[in-house]
Every structure is written in structure tokens, then in C-alpha cells.
C-alpha atoms as a PDB file:
ATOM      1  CA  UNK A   1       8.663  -0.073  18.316  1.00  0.00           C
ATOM      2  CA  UNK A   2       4.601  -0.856  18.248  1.00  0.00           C
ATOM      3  CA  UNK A   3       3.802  -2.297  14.847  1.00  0.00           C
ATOM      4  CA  UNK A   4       0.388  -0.728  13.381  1.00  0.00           C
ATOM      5  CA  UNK A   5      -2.056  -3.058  11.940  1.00  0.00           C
ATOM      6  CA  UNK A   6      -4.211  -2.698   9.094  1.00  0.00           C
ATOM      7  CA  UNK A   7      -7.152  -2.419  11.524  1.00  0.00           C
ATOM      8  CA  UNK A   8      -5.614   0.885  13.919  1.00  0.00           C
ATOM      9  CA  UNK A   9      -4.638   2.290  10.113  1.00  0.00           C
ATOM     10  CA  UNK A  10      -8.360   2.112   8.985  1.00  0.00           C
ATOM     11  CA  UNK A  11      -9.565   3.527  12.459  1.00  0.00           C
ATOM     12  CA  UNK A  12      -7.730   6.353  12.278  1.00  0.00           C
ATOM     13  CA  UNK A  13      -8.384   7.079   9.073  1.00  0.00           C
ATOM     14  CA  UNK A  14     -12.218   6.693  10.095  1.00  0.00           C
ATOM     15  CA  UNK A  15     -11.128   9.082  13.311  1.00  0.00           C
ATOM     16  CA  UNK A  16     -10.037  12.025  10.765  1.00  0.00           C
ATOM     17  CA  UNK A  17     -13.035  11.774   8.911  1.00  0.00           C
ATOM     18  CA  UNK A  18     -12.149   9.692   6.019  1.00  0.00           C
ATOM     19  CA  UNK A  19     -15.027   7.424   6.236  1.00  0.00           C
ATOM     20  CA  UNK A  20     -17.857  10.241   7.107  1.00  0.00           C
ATOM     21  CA  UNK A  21     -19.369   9.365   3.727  1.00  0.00           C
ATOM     22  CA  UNK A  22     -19.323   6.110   1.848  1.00  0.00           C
ATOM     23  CA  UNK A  23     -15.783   5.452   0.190  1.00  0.00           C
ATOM     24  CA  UNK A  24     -15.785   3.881  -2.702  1.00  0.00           C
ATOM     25  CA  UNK A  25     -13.186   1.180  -4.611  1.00  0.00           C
ATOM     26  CA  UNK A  26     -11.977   2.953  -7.638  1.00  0.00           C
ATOM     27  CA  UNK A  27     -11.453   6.366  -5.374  1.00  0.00           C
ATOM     28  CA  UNK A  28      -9.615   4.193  -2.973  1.00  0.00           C
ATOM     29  CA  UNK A  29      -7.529   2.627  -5.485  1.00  0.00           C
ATOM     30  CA  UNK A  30      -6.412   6.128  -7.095  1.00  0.00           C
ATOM     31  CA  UNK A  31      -5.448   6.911  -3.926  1.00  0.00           C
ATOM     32  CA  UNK A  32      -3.208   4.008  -4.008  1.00  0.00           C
ATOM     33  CA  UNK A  33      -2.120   4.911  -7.298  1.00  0.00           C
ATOM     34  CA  UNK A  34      -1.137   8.350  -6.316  1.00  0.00           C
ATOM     35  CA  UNK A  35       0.899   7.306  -3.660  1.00  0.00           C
ATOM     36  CA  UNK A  36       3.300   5.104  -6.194  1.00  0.00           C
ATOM     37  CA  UNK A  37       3.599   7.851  -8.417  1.00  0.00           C
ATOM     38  CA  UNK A  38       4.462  10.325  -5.336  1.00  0.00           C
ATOM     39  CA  UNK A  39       6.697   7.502  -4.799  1.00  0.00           C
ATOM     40  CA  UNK A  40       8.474   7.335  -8.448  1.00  0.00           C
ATOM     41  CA  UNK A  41       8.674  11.310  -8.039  1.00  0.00           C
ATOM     42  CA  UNK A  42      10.867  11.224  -4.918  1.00  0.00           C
ATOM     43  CA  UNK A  43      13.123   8.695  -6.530  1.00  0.00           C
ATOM     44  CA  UNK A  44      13.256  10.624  -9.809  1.00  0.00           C
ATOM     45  CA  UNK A  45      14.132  14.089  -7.472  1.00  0.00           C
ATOM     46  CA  UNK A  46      16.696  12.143  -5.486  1.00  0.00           C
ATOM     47  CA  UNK A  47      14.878  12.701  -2.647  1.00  0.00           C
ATOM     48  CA  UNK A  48      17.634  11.723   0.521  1.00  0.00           C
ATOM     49  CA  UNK A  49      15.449   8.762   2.364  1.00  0.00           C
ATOM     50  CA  UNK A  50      14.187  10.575   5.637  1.00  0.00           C
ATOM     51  CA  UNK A  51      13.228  13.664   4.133  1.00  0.00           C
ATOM     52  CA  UNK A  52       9.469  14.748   3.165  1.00  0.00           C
ATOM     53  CA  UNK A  53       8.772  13.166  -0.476  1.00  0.00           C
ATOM     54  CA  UNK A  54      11.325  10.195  -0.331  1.00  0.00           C
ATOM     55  CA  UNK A  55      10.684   6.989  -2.172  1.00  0.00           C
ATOM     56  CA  UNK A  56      10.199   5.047   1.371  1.00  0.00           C
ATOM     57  CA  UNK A  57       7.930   8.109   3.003  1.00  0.00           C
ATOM     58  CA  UNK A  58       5.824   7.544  -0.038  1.00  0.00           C
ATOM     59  CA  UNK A  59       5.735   3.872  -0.174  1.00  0.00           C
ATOM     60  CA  UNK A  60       4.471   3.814   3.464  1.00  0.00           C
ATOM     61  CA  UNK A  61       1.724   6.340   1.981  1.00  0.00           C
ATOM     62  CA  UNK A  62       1.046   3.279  -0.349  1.00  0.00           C
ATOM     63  CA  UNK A  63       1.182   0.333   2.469  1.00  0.00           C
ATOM     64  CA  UNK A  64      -1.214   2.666   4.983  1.00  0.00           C
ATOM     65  CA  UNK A  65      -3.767   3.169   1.887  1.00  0.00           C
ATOM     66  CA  UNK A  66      -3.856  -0.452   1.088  1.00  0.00           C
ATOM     67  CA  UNK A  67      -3.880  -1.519   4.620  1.00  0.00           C
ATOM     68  CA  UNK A  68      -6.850   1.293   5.011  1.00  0.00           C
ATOM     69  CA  UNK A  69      -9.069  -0.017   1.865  1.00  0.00           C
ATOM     70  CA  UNK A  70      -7.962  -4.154   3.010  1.00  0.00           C
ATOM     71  CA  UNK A  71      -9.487  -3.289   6.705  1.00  0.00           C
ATOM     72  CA  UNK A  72     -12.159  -1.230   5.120  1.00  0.00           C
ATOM     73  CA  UNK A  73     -13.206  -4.378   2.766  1.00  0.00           C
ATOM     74  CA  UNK A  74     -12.677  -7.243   5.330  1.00  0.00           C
ATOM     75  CA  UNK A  75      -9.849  -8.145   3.618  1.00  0.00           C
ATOM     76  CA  UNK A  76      -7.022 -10.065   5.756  1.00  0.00           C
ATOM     77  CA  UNK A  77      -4.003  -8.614   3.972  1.00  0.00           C
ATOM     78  CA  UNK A  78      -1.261 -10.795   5.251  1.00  0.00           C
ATOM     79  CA  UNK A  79      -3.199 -14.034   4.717  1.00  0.00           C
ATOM     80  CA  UNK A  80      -3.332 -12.814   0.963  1.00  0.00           C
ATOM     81  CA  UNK A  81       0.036 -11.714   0.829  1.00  0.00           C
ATOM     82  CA  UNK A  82       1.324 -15.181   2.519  1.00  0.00           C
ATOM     83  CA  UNK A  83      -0.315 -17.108  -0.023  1.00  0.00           C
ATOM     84  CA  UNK A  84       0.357 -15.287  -2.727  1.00  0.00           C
ATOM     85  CA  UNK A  85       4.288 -15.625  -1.547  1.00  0.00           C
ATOM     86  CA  UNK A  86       3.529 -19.460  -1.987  1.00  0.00           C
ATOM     87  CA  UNK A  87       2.452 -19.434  -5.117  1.00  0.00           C
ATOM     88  CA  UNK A  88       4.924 -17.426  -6.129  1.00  0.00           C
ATOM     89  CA  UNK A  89       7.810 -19.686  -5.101  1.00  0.00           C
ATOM     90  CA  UNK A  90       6.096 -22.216  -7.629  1.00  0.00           C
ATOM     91  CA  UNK A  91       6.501 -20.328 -11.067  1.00  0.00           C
ATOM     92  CA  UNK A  92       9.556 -20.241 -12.762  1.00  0.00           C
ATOM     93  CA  UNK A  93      12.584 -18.584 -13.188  1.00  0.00           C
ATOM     94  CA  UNK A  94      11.499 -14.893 -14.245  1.00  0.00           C
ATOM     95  CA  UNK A  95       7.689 -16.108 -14.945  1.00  0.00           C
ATOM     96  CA  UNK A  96       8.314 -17.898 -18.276  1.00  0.00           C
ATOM     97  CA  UNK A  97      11.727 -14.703 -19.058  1.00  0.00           C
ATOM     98  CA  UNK A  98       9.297 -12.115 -18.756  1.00  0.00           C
ATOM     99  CA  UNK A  99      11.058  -8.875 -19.340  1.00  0.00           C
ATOM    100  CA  UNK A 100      10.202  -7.348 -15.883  1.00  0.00           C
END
């Protein structure tokens, strides 16, 4: 299986006209947003995982936007992510008890 990169996610988006005019960050993180609430929906419907609405289709929505507005920004997602991993394994049990 080819794995897509942030970079092929944000061309194609340019491709289908996405980028025409100047995108800008709070539209781009709604987007986001609506994508975890499309998300929450299929898990509240019981969507069954492969069909259209599930909680995974719609978390992929989530991932592609992200990787679309990180490619889009110059942002190298998975360096991020890998050190925020690292500083995660350096707080505490359940940040201090946080509730969630």
C-alpha cells in the first residue's frame, strides 16, 4: 500500500481547486473542526467502520485536513508530532490526575 504524505495531500487539494484563492487559518481550522464532529456523529449513529460516515472515515477527513493546512504552512508534521511524543513521555501519570 503507497503511504500519502502531507505534501501529495496538499497538492491535490491545490489540483481540485482548493487553493485557487488565498486560504486562510481560522477557515482551515473549522474545517478541521468539522471533521471531529463528523467524526463524534458517526460514533454517536453507530456507524459500522467501513461504511460512509464512520468514526475512522471521518478521522482520516481530520488527518488529510491537518496534513493539507501543515503542507500548506511549511509545517513538518511528523517532526512536531515526534517531539511532542517526547515530551509527552516526560509528564506524569495522567498530567498531574487530570480528569481526561
Amino acid at each position: 500500500m503507497n503511504i500519502v504524505t502531507p505534501s501529495e495531500v496538499h497538492a491535490l487539494a491545490k489540483e481540485k481547486g482548493w487553493y485557487d484563492n488565498q486560504r486562510e487559518i481560522p477557515e482551515l481550522l473549522c474545517l478541521i473542526h468539522s471533521e471531529i464532529s463528523e467524526a463524534l456523529e458517526g460514533y454517536r449513529k453507530n456507524i459500522p467502520n467501513g461504511e460512509k460516515g464512520c468514526i475512522g472515515e471521518e478521522l482520516a477527513d481530520a488527518v488529510i485536513r491537518i496534513w493539507d493546512m501543515c503542507s500548506y504552512l511549511n509545517i513538518n508534521i511528523t517532526e512536531e508530532v515526534n517531539k511532542k511524543h517526547e515530551f509527552n513521555k516526560t509528564r506524569p501519570y495522567r498530567h498531574g490526575n487530570k480528569r481526561c
